[in-house]
Protein backbone atom coordinates (compact mmCIF):
# COMPACT_ATOMS: atom_id res chain seq x y z
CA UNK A 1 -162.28 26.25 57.65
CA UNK A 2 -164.57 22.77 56.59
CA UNK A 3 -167.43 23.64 54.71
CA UNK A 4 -170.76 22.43 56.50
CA UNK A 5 -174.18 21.83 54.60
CA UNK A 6 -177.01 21.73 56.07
CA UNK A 7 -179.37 19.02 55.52
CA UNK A 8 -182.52 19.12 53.63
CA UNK A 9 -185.41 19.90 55.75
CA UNK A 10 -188.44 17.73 55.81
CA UNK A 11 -191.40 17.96 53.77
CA UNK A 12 -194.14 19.39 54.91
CA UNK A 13 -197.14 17.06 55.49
CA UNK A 14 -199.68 17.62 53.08
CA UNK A 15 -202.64 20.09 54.01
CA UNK A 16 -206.73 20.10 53.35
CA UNK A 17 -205.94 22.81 51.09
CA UNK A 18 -203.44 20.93 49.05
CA UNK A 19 -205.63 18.48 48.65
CA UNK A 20 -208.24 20.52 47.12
CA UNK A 21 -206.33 21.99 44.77
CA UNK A 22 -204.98 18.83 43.36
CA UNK A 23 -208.73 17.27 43.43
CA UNK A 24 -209.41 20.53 41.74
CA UNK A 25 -206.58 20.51 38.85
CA UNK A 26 -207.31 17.13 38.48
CA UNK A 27 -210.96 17.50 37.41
CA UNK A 28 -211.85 17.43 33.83
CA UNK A 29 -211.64 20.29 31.09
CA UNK A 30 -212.27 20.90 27.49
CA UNK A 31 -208.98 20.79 25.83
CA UNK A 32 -208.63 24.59 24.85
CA UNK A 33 -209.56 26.05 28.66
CA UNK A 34 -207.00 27.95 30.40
CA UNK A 35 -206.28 27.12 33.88
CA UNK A 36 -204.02 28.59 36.17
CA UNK A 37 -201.30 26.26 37.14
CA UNK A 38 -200.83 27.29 40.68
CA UNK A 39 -204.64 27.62 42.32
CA UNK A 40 -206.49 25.58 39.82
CA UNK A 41 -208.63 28.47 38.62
CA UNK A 42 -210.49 28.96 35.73
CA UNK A 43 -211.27 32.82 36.21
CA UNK A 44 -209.05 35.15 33.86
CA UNK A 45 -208.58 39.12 34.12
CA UNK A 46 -207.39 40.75 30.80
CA UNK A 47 -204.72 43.06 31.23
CA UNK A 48 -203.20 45.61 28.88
CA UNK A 49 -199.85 47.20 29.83
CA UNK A 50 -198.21 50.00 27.71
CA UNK A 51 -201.39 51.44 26.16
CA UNK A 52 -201.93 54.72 24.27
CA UNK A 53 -204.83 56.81 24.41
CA UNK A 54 -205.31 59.01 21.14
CA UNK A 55 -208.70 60.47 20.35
CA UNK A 56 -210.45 58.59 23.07
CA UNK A 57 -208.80 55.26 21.68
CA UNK A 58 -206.51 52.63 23.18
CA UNK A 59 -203.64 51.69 20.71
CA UNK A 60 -200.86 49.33 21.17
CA UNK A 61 -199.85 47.66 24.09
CA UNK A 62 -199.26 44.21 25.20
CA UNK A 63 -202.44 42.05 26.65
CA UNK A 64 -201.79 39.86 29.43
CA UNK A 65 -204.10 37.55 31.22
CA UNK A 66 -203.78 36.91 34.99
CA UNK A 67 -205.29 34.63 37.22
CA UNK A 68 -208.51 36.15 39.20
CA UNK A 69 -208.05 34.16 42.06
CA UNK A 70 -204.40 34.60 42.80
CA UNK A 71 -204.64 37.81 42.02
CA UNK A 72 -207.09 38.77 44.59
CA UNK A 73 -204.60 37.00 47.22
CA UNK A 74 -201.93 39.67 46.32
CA UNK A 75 -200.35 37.29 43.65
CA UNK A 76 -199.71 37.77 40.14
CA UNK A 77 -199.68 34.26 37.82
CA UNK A 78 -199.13 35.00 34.32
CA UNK A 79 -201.44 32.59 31.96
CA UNK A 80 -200.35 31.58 28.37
């Protein structure tokens, strides 16, 4: 039995909203800003998974920082 492929599909033309979030990576920054490579966004959430709470203290842990914006759309983009 031949194996068929099937060929690539098209790409999809591109959209208002692709546009603005290429105008919107493309704009400037200072050097040390983190920006999320998928929407663009500048808005961070600090996260801390595996935490400890001992005498009304958080200990240990590992901080992560998340997107705002693609989190709010059900996403989660890990930053740095």
């Amino acid at each position: 039995m031949p194996l068929h492929l099937v060929p690539d599909a098209p790409k999809p033309a591109e959209t208002e909203k692709d546009r603005i979030r290429k105008r919107i990576k493309a704009l400037p920054k200072p050097k040390d800003m983190i920006q999320c490579p998928r929407c663009g966004g500048r808005e961070v959430i600090e996260t801390r998974i595996g935490v400890f709470e001992t005498a009304r203290t958080w200990s240990g842990g590992t901080k992560v920082l998340l997107c705002a914006l693609c989190f709010m759309r059900g996403e989660r983009v890990v930053l740095k």
